[in-house]
N, C-alpha and C. Protein backbone atom coordinates (compact mmCIF):
# COMPACT_ATOMS: atom_id res chain seq x y z
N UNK A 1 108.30 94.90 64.68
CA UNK A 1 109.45 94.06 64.46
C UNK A 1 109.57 93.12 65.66
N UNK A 2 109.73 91.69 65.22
CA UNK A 2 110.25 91.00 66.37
C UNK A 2 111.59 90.43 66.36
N UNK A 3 112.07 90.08 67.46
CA UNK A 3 112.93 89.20 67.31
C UNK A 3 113.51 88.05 68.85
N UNK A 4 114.50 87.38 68.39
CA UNK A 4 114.57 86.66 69.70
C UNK A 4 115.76 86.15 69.67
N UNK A 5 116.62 85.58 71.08
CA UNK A 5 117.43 85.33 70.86
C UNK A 5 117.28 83.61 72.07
N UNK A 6 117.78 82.42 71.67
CA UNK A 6 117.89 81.23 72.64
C UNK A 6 119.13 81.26 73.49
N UNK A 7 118.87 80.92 74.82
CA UNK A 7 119.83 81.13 75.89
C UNK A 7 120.01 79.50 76.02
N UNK A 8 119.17 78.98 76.49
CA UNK A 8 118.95 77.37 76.90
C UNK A 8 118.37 76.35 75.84
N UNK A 9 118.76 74.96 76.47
CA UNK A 9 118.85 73.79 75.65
C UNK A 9 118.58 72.63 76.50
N UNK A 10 117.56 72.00 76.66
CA UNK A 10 117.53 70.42 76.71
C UNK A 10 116.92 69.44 75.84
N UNK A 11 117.42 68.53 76.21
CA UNK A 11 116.97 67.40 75.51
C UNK A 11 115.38 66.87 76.21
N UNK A 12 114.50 66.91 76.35
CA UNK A 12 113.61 66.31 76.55
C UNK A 12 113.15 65.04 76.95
N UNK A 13 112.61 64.12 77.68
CA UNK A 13 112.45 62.84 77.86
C UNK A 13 111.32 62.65 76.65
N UNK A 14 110.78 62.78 75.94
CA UNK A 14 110.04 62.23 74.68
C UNK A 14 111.01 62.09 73.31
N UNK A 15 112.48 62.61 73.60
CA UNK A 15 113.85 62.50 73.04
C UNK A 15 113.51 63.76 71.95
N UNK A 16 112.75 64.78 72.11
CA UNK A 16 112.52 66.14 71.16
C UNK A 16 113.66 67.13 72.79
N UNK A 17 113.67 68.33 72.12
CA UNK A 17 114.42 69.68 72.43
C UNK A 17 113.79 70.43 73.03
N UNK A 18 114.33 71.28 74.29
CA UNK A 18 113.46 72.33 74.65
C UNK A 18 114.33 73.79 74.38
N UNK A 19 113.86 74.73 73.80
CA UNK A 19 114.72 75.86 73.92
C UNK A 19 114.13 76.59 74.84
N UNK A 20 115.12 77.46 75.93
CA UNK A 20 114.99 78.73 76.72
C UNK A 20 115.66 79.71 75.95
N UNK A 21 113.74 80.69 75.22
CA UNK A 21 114.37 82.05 74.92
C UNK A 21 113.79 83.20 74.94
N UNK A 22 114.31 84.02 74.61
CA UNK A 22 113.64 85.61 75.28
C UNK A 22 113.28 86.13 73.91
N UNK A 23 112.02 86.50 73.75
CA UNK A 23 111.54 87.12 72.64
C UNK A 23 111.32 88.70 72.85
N UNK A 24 111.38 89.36 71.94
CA UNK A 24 111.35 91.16 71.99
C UNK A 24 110.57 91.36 70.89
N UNK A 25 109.45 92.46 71.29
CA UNK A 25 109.07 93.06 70.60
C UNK A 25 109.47 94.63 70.17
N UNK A 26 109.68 95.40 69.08
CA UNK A 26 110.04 96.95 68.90
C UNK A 26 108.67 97.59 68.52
N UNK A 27 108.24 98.18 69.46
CA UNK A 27 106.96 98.97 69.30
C UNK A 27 107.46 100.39 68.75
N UNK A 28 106.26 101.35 68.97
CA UNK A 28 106.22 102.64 68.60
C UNK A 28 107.89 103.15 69.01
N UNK A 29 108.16 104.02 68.60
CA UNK A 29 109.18 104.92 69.32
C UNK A 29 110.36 104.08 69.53
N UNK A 30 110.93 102.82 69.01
CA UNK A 30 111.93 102.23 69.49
C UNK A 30 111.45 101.33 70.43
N UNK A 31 110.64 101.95 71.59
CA UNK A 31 110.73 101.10 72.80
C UNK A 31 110.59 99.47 72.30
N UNK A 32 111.03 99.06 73.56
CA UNK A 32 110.82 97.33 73.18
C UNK A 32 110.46 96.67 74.54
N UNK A 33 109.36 95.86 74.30
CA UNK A 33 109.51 95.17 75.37
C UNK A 33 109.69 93.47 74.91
N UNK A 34 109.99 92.68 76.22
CA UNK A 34 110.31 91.54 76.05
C UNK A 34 110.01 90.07 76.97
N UNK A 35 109.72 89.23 76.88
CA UNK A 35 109.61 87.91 77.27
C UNK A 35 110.48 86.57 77.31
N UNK A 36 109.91 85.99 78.66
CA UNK A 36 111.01 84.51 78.12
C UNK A 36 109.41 83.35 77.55
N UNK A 37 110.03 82.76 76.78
CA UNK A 37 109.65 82.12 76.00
C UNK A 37 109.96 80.49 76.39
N UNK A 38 109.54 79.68 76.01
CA UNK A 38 110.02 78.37 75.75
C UNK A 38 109.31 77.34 74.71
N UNK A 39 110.16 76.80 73.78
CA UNK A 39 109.54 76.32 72.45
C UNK A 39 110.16 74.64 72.54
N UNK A 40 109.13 74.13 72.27
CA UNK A 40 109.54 72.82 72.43
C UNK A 40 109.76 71.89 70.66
N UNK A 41 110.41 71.33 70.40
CA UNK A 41 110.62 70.50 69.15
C UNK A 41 110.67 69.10 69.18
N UNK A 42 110.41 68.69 68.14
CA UNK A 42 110.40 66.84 68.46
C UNK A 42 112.04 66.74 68.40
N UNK A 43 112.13 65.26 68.05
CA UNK A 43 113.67 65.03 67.63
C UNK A 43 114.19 65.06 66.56
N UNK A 44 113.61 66.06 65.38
CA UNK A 44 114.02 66.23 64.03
C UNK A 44 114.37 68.14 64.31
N UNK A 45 113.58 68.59 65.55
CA UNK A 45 113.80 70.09 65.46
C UNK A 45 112.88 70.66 65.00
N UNK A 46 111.58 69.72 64.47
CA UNK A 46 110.22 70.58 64.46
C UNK A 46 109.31 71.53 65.52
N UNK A 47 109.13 72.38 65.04
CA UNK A 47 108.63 72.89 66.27
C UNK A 47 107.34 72.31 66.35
N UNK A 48 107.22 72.19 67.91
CA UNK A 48 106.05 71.36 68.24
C UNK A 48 104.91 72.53 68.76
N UNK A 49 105.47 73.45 69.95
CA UNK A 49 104.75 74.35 70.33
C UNK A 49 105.74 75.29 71.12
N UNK A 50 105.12 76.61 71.17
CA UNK A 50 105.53 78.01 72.00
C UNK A 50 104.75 77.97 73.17
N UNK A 51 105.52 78.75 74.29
CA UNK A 51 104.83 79.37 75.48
C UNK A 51 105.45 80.39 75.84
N UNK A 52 104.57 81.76 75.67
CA UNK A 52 105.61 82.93 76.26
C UNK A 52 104.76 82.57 78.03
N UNK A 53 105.83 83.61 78.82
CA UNK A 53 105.85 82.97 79.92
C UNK A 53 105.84 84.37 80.87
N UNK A 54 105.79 85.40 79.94
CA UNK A 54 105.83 86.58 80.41
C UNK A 54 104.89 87.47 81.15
N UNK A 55 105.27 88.34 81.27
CA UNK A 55 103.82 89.18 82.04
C UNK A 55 103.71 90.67 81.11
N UNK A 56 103.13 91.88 81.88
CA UNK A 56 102.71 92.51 81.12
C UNK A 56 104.08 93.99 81.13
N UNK A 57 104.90 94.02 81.73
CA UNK A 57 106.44 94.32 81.67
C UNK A 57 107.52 93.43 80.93
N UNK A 58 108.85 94.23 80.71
CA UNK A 58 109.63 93.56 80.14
C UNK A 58 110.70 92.71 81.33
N UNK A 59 110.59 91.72 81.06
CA UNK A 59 111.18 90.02 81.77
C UNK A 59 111.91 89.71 81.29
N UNK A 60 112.63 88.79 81.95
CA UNK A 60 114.03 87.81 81.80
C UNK A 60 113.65 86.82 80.73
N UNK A 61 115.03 86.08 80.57
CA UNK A 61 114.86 85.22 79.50
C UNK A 61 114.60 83.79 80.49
N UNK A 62 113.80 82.70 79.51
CA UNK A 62 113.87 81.31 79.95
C UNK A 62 114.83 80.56 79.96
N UNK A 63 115.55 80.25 81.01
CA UNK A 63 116.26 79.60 81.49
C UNK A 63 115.89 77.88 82.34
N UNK A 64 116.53 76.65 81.05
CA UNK A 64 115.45 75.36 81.50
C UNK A 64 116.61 74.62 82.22
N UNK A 65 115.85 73.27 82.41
CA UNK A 65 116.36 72.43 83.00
C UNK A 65 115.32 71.16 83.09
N UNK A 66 115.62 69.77 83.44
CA UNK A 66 114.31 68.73 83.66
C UNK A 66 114.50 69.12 85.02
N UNK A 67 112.93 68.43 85.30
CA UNK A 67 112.72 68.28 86.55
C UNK A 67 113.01 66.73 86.79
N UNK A 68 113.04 65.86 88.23
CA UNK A 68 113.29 64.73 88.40
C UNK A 68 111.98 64.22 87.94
N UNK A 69 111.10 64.15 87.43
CA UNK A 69 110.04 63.26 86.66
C UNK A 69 109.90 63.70 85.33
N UNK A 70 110.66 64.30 85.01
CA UNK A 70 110.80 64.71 82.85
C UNK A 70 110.29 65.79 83.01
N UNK A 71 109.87 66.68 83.46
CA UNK A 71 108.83 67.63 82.99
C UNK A 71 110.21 68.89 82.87
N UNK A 72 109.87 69.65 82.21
CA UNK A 72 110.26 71.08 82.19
C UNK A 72 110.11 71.98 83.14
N UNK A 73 111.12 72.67 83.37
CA UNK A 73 111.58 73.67 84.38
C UNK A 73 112.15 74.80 83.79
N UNK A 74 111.20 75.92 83.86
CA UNK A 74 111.67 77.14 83.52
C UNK A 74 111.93 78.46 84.65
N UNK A 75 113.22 78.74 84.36
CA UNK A 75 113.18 80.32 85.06
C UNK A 75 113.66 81.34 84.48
N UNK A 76 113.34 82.10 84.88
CA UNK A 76 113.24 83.82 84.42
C UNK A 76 113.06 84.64 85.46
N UNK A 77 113.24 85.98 84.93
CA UNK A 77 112.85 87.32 85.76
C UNK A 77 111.61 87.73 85.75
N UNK A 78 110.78 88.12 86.67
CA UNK A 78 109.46 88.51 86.02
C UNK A 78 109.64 89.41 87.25
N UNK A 79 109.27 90.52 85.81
CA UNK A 79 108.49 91.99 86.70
C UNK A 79 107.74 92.52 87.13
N UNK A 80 107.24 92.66 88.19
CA UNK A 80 105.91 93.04 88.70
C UNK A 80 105.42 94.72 88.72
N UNK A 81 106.69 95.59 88.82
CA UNK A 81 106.46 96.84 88.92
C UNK A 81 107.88 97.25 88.17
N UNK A 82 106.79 98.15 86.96
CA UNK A 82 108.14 99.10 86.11
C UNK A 82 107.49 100.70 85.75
N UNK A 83 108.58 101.88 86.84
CA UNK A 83 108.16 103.12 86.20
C UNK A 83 108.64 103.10 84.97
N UNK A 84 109.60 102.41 84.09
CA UNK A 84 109.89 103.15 82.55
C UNK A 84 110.62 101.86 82.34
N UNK A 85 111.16 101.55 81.12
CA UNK A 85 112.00 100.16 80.14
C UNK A 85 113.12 100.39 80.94
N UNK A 86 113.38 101.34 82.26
CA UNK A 86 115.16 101.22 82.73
C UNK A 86 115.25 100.87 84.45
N UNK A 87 113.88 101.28 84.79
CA UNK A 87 113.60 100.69 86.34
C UNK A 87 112.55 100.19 86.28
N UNK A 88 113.02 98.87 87.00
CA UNK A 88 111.61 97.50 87.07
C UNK A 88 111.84 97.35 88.90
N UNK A 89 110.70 96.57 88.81
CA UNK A 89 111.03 95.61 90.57
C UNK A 89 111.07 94.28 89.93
N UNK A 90 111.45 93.05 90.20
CA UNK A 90 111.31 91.89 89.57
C UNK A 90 111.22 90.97 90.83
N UNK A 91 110.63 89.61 90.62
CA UNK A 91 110.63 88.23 91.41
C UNK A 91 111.94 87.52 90.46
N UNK A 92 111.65 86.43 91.28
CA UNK A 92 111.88 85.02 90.24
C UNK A 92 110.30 84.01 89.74
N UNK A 93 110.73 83.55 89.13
CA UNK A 93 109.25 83.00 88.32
C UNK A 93 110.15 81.93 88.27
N UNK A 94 109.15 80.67 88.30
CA UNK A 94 109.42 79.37 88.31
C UNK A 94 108.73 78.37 87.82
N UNK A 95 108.33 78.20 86.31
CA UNK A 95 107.35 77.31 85.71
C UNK A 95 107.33 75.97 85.64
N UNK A 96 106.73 74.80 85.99
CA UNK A 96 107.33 73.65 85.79
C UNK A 96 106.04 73.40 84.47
N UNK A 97 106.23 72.88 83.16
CA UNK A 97 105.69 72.56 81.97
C UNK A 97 105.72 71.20 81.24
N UNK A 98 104.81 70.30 81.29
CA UNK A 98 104.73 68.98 80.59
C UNK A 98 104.94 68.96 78.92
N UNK A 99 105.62 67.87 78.73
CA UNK A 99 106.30 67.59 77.23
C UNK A 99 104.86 67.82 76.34
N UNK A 100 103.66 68.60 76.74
CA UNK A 100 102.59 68.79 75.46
C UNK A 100 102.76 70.29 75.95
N UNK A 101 103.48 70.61 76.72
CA UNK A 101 103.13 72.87 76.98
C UNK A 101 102.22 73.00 78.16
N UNK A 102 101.69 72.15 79.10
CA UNK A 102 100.87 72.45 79.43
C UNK A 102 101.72 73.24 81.04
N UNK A 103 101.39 74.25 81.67
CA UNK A 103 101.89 74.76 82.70
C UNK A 103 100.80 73.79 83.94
N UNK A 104 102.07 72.81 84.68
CA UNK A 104 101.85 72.29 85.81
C UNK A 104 101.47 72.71 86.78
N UNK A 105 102.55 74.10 87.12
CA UNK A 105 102.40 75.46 87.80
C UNK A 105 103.20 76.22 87.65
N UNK A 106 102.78 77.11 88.62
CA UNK A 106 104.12 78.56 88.42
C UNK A 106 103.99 79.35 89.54
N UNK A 107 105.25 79.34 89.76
CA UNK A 107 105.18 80.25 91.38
C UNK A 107 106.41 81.76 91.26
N UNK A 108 106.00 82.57 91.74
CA UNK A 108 106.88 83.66 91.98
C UNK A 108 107.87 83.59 93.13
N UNK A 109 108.59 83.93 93.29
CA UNK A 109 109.87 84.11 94.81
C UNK A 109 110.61 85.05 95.03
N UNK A 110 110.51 85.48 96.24
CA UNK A 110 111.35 86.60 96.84
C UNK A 110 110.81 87.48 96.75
N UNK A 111 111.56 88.99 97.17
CA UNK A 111 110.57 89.61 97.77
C UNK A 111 110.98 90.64 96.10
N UNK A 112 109.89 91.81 96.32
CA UNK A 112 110.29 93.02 94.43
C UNK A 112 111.68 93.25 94.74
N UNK A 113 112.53 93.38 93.96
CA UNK A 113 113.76 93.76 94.32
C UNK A 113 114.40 94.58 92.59
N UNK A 114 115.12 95.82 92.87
CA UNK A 114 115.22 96.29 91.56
C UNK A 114 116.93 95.49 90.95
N UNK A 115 116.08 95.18 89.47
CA UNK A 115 117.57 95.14 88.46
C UNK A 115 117.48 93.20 88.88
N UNK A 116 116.78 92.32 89.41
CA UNK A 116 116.56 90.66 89.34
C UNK A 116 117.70 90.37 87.95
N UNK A 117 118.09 89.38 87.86
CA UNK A 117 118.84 88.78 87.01
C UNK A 117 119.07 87.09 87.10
N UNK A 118 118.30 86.65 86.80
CA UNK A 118 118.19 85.24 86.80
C UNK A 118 119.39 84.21 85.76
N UNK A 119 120.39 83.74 86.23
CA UNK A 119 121.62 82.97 85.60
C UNK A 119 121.70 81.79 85.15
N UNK A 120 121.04 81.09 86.24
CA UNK A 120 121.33 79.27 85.57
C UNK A 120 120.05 78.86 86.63
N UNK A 121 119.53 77.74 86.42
CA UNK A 121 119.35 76.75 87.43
C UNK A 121 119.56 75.50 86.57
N UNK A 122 119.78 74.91 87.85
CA UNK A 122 120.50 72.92 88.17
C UNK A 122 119.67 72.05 88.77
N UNK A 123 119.28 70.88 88.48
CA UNK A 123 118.35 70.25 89.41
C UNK A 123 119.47 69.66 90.38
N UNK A 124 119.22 69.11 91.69
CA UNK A 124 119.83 69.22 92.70
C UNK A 124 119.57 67.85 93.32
N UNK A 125 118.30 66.74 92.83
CA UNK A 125 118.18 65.75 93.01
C UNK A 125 116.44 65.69 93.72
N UNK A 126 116.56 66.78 94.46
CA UNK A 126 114.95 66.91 95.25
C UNK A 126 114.58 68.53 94.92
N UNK A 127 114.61 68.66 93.45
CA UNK A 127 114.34 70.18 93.28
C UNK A 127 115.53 71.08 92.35
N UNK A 128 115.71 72.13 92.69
CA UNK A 128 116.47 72.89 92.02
C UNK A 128 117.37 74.18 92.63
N UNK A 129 118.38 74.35 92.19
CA UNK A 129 119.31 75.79 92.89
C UNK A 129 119.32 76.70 91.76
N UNK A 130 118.69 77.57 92.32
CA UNK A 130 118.62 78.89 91.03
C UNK A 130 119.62 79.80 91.25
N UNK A 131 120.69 80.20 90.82
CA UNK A 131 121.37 81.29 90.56
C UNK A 131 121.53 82.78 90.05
N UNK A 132 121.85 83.78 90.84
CA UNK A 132 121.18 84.82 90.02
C UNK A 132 122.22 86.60 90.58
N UNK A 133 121.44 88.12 90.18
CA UNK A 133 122.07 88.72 90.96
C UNK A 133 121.13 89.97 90.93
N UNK A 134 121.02 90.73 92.10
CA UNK A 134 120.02 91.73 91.89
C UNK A 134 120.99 93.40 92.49
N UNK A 135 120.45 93.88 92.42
CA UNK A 135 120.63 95.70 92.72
C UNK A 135 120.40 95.57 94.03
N UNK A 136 121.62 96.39 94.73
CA UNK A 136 121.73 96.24 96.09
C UNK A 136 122.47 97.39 96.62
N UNK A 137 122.14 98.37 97.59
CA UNK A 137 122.18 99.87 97.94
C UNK A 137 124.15 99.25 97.51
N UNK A 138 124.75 98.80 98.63
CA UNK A 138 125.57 98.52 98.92
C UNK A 138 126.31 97.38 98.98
N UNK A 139 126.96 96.40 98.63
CA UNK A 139 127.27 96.35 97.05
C UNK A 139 126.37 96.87 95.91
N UNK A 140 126.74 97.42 95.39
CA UNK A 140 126.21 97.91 94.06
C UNK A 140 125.27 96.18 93.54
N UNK A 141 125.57 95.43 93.57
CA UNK A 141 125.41 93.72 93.31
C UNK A 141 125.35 92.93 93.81
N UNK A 142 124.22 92.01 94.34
CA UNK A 142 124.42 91.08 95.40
C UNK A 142 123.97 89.79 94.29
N UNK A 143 124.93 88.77 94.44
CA UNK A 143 124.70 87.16 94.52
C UNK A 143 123.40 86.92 95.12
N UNK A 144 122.98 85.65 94.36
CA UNK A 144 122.16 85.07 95.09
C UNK A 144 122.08 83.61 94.46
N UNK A 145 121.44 82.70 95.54
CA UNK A 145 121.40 81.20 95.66
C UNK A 145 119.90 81.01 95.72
N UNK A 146 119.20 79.90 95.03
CA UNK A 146 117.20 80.25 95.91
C UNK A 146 117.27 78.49 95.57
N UNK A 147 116.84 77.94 96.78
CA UNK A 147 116.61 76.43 96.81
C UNK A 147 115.44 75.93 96.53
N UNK A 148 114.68 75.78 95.90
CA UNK A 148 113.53 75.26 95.60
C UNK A 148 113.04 73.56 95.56
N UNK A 149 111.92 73.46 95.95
CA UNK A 149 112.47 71.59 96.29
C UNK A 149 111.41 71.11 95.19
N UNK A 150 111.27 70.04 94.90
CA UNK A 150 110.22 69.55 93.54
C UNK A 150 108.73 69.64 93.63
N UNK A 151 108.15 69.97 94.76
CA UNK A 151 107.00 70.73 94.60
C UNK A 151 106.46 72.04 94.59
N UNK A 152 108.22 72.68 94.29
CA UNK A 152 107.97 74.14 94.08
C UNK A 152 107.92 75.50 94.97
N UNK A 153 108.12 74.76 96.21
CA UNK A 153 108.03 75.35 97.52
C UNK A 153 109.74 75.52 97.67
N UNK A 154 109.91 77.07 98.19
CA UNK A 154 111.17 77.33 98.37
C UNK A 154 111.99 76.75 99.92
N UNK A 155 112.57 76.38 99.75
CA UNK A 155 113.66 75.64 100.98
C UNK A 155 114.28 77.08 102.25
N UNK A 156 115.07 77.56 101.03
CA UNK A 156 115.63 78.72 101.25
C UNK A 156 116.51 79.67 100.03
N UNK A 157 116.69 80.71 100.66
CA UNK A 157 117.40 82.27 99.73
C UNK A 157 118.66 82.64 100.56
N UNK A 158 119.59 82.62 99.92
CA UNK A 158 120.99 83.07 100.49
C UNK A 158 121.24 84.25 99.57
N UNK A 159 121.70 85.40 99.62
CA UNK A 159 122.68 86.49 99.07
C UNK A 159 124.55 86.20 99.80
N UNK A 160 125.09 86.64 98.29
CA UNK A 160 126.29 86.86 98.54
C UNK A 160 126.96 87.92 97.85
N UNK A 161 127.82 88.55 98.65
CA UNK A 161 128.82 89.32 98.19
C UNK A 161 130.52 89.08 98.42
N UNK A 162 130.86 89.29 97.70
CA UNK A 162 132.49 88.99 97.59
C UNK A 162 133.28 90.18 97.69
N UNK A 163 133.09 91.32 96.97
CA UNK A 163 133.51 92.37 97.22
C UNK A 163 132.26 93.69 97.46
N UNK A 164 132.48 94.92 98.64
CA UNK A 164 131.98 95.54 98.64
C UNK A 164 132.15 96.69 98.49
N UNK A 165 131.24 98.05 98.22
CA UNK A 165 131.79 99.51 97.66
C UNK A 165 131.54 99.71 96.63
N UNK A 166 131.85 101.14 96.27
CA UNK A 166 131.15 101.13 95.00
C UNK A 166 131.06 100.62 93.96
N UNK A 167 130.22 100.61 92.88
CA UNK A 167 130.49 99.50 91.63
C UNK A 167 130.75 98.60 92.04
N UNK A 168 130.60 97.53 93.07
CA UNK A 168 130.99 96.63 93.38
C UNK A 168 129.70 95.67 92.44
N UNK A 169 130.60 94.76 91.62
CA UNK A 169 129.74 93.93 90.80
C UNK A 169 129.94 91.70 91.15
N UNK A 170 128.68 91.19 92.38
CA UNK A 170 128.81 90.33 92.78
C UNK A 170 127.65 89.58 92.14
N UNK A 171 128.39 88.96 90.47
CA UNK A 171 127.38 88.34 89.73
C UNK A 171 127.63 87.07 90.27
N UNK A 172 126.10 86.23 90.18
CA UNK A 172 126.60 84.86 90.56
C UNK A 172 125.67 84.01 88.97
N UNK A 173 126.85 83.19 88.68
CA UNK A 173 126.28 83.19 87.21
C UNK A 173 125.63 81.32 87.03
N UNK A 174 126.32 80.84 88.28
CA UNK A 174 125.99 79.27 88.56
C UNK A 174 126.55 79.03 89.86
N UNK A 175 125.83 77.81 89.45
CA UNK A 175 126.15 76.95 91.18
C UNK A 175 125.78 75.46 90.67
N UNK A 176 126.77 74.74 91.35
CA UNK A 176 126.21 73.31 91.35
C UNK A 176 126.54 72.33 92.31
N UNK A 177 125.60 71.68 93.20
CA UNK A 177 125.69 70.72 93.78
C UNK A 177 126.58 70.42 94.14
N UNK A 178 126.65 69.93 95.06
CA UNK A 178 128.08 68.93 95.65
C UNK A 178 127.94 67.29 96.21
């Protein structure tokens, strides 16, 4: 069984659609694993082409945006290390993709960290601010900010917390420019 659900939406500079979405598969036993995806359409909503974007664990959904020269910008969670479907380690993954699918590049960021949660990113004028929140001894939840500049190279990584102790839950779900 598959299925999927779309998180994200742009418009494209060839004036077609990009969707950011996370596809699941239900294997044997229930288990499921899953991917972010991104499907591109002309300007009628045809689909033009798919790219899963995933690895060989279950990952975040695609989350887009343009880049400052048209191209596509995808992020997600990607997992590098999972003992079972309930503890992973995850990066951030950062695809930039031309209006035919083709992957420009793709870079990973930050260091494994358990429970990654990738929220929004914004282009920022020279790049992008990714938003997000990961598993953290203490807050239970830490914020996070990751600056990335348009050749893909990270600037810098800030964490935040607002409240601390237990269950302390410090989602950061966006950010934008000033």
């Amino acid at each position: 069984i598959q299925f999927g659900q779309g998180f994200s939406i742009i418009q494209t500079t060839d004036g077609g659609f990009a969707i950011g979405a996370y596809k699941w598969v239900i294997g044997s036993y229930g288990a499921s694993v899953g991917d972010p995806v991104v499907i591109k359409t002309d300007s009628l909503g045809n689909k033009e082409w798919e790219l899963n974007l995933g690895g060989q664990y279950q990952d975040g959904t695609a989350i887009l945006c343009l880049s400052e020269d048209g191209n596509i910008l995808a992020v997600s969670r990607f997992d590098v290390d999972s003992l079972d479907y309930e503890l992973y380690k995850s990066r951030v993954q950062l695809t930039k993709i031309d209006n035919s699918g083709n992957v420009l590049w793709n870079h990973l960021y930050g260091d494994k960290v358990y429970y990654e949660s990738v929220s929004n990113i914004r282009p920022t004028g020279n790049g992008v601010i990714i938003s997000g929140s990961h598993w953290h001894p203490a807050p239970n939840r830490m914020g996070f900010m990751l600056r990335i500049d348009s050749l893909g190279d990270s600037l810098w990584y800030r964490q935040y917390a607002v409240v601390n102790g237990e269950n302390s839950l410090n989602y950061l779900y966006d950010a934008i420019p000033t």
